[in-house]
N, C-alpha and C. Protein backbone atom coordinates (compact mmCIF):
# COMPACT_ATOMS: atom_id res chain seq x y z
N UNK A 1 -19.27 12.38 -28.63
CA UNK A 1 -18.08 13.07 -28.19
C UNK A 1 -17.97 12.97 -26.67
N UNK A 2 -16.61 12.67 -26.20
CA UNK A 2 -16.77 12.59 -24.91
C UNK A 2 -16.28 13.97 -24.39
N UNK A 3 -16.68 13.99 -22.98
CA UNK A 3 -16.48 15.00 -22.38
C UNK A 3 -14.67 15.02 -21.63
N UNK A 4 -14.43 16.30 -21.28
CA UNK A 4 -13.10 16.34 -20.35
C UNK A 4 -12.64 15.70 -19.54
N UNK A 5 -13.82 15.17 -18.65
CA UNK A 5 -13.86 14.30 -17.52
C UNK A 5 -13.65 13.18 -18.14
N UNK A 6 -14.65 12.46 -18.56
CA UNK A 6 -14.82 10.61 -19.38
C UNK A 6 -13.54 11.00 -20.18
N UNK A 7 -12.62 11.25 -20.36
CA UNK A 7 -11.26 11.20 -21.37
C UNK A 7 -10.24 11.39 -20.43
N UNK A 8 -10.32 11.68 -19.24
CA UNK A 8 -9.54 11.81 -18.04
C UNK A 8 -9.87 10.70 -16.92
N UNK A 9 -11.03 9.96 -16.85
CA UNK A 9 -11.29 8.93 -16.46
C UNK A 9 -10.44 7.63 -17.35
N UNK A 10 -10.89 7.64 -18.53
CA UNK A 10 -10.33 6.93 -19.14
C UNK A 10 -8.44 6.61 -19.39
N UNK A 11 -8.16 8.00 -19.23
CA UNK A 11 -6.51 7.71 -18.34
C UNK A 11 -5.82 7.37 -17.42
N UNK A 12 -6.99 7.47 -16.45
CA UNK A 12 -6.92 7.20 -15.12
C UNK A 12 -6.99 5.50 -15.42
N UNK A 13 -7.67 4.98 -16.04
CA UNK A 13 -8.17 3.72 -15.72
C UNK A 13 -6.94 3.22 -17.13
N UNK A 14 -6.79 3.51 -18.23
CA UNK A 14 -5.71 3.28 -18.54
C UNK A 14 -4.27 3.22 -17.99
N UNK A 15 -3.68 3.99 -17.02
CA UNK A 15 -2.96 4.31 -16.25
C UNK A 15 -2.95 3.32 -15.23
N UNK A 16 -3.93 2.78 -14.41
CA UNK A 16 -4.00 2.35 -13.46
C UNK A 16 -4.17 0.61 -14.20
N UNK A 17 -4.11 0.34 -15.59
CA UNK A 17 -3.95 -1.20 -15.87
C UNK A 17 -3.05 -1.39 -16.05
N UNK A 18 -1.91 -0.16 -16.70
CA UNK A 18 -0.33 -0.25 -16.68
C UNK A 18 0.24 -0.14 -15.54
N UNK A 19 -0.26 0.48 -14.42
CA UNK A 19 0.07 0.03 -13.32
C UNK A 19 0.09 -1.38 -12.69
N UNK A 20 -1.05 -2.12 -12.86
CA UNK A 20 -1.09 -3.48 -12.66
C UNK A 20 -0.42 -4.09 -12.64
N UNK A 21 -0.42 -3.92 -14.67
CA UNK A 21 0.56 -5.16 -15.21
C UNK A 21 2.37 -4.75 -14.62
N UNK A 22 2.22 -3.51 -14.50
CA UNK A 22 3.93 -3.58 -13.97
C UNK A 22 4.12 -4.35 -12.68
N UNK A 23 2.91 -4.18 -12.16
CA UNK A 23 3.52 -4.79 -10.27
C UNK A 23 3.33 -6.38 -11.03
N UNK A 24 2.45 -6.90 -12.00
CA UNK A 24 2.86 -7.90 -11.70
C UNK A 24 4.16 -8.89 -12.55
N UNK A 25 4.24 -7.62 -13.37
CA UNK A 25 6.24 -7.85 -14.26
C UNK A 25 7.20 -7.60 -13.14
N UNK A 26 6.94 -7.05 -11.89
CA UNK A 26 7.70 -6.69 -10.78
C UNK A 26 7.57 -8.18 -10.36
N UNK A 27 6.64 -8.33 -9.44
CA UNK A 27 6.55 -9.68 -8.96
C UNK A 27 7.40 -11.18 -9.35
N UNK A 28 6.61 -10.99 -10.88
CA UNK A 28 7.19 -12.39 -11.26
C UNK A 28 8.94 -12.19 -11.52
N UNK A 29 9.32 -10.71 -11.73
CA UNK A 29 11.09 -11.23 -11.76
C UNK A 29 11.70 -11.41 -10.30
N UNK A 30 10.71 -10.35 -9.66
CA UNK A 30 11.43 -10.82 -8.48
C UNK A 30 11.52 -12.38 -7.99
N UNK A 31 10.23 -12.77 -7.88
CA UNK A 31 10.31 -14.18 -7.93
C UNK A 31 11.35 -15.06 -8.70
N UNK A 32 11.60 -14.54 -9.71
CA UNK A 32 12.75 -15.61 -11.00
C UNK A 32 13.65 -15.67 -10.07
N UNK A 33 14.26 -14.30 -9.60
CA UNK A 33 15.85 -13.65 -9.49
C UNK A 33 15.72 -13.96 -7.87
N UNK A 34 14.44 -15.00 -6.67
CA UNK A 34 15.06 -15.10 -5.42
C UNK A 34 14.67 -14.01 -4.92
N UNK A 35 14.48 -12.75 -5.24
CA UNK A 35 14.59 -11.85 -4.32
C UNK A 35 13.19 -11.99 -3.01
N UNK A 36 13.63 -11.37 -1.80
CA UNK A 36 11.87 -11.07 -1.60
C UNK A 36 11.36 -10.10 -1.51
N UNK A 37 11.50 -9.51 -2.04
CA UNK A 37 10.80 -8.55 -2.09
C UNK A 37 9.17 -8.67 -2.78
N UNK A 38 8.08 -8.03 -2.56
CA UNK A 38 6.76 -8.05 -3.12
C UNK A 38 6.51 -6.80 -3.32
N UNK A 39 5.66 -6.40 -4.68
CA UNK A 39 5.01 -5.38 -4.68
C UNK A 39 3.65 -5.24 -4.63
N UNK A 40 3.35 -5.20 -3.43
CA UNK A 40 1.54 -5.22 -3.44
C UNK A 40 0.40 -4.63 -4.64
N UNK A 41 0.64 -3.73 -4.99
CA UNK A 41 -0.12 -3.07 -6.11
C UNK A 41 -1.38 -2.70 -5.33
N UNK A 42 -1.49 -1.84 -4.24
CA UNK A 42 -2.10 -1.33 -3.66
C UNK A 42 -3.16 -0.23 -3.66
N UNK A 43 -3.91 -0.22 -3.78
CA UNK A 43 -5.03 1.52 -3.94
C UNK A 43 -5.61 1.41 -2.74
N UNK A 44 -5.55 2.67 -2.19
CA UNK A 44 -6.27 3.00 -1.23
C UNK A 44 -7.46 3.78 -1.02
N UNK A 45 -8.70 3.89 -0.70
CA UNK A 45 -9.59 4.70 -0.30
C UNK A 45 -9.68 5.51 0.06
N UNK A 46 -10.32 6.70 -0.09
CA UNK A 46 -9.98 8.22 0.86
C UNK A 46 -10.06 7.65 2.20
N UNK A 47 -11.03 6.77 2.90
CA UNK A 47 -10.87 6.64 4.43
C UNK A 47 -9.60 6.48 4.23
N UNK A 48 -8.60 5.33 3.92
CA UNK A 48 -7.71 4.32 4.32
C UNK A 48 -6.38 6.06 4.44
N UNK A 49 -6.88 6.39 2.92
CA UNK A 49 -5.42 7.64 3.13
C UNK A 49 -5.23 8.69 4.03
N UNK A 50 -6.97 9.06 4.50
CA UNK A 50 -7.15 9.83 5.96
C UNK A 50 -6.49 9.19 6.65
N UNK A 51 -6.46 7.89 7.02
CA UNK A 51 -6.58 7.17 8.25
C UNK A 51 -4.65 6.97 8.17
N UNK A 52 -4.49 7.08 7.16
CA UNK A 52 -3.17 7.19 6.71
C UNK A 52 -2.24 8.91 7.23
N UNK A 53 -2.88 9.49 6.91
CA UNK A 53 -2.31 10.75 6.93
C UNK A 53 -2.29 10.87 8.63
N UNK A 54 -3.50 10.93 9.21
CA UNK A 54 -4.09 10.84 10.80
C UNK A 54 -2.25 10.08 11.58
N UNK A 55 -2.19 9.05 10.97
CA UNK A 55 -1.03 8.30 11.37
C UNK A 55 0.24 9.20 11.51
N UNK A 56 0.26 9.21 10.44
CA UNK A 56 1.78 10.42 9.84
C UNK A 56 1.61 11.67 10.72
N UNK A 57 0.39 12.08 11.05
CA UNK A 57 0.52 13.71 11.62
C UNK A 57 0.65 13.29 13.38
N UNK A 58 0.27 12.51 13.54
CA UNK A 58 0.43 12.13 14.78
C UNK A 58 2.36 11.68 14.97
N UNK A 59 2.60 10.63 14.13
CA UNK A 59 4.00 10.34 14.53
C UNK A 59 4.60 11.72 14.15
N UNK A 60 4.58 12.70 13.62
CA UNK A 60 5.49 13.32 13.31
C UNK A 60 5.29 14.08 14.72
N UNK A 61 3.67 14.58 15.57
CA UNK A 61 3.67 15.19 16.70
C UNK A 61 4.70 14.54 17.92
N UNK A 62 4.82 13.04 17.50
CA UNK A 62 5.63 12.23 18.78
C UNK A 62 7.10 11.88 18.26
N UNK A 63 7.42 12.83 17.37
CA UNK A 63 8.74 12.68 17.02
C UNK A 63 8.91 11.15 16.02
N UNK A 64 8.68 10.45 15.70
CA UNK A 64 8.93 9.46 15.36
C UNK A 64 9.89 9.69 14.06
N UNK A 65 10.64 8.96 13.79
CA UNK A 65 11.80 9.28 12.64
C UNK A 65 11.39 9.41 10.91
N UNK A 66 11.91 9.94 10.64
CA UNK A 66 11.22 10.46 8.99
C UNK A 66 11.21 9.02 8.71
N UNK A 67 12.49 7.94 8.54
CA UNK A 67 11.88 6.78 7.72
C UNK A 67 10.95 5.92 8.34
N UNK A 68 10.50 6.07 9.69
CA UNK A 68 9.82 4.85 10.05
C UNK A 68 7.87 6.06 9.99
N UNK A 69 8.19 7.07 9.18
CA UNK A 69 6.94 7.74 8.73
C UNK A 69 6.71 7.24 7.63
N UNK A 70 6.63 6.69 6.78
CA UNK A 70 6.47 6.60 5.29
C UNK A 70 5.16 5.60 5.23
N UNK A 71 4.45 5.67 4.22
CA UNK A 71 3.07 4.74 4.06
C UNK A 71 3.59 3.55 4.15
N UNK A 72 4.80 2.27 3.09
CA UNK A 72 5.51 1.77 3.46
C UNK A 72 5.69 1.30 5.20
N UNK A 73 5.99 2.04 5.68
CA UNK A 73 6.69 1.45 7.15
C UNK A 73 5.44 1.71 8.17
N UNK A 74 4.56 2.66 7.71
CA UNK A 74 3.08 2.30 8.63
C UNK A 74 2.61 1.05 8.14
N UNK A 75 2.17 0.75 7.05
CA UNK A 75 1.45 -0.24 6.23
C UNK A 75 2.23 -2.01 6.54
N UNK A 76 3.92 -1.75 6.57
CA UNK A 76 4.47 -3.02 7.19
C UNK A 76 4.56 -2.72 8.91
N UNK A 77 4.41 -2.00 9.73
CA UNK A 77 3.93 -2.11 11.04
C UNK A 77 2.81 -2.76 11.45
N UNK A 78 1.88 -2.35 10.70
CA UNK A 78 0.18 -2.77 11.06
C UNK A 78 0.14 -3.93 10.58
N UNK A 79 0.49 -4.34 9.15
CA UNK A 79 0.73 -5.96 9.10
C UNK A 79 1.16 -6.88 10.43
N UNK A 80 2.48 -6.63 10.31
CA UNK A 80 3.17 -7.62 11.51
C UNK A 80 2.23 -7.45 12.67
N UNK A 81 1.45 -5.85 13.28
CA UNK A 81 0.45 -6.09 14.55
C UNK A 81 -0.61 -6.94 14.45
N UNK A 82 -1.08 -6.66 13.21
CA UNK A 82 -2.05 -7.63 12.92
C UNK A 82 -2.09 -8.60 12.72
N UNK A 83 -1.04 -9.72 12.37
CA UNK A 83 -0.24 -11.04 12.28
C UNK A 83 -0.26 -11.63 13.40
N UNK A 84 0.74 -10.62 14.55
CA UNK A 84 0.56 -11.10 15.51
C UNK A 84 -0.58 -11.41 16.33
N UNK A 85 -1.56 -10.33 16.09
CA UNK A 85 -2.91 -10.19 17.15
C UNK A 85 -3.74 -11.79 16.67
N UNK A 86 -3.71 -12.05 15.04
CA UNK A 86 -4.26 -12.80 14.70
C UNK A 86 -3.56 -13.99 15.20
N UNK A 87 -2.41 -14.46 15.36
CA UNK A 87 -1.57 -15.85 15.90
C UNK A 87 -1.69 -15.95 17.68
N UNK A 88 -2.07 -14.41 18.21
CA UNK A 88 -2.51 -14.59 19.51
C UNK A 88 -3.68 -15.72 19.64
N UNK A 89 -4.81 -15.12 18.99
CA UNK A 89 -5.68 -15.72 18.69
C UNK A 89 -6.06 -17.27 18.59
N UNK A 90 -4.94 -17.75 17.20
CA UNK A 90 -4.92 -18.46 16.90
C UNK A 90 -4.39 -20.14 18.14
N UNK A 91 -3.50 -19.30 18.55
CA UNK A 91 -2.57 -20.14 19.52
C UNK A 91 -3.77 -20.24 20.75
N UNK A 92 -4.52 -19.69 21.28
CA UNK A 92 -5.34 -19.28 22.58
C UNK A 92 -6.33 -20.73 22.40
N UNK A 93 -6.51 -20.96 21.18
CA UNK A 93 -7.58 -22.27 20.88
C UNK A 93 -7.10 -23.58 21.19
C-alpha cells in the first residue's frame, strides 16, 4: 500500500509527463503553422525561483513595469544578456 506522499509524488510526476508531452504538441504545431513562437518546457530549482523572486522584489523596489516583471520577460532579458556577453566573447578571438 502506498503511502499519501508516494501517490502524490506519483501525480506530480504524472502531471509533469503531460506537461512535457504538451510543450512538445505546442512546439511541433507551432512549427507546422510558421509561428515563432517556442515553448521551453522549463522547471526550475528552488535556487533558480529564489534567484527569480530576488529579481521581481528588487524590480518592483525600482519601479520597473508590471509586464517587463514577469518570469517570462526576466528569463527573455537574461537570455539576450547572455547571448550577447557570449558573442562579445566570441567576436574578441
Amino acid at each position: 500500500m502506498s503511502t499519501q506522499r508516494e501517490k502524490q509524488l506519483q501525480k506530480l510526476e504524472e502531471k509533469l509527463d503531460r506537461y512535457h508531452e504538451l510543450i512538445i504538441e505546442i512546439n511541433t504545431l507551432t512549427q507546422h503553422l510558421g509561428n515563432e513562437t517556442y515553448a521551453p518546457g522549463l522547471l526550475l530549482y528552488k535556487e533558480q525561483k529564489d534567484q527569480l523572486e530576488d529579481i521581481m522584489t528588487y524590480f518592483d523596489e525600482t519601479g520597473v513595469p508590471t509586464e517587463q516583471n514577469t518570469v517570462e520577460a526576466i528569463l527573455t532579458l537574461s537570455l539576450k544578456e547572455f547571448h550577447q556577453y557570449l558573442m562579445n566573447i566570441k567576436n574578441e578571438k
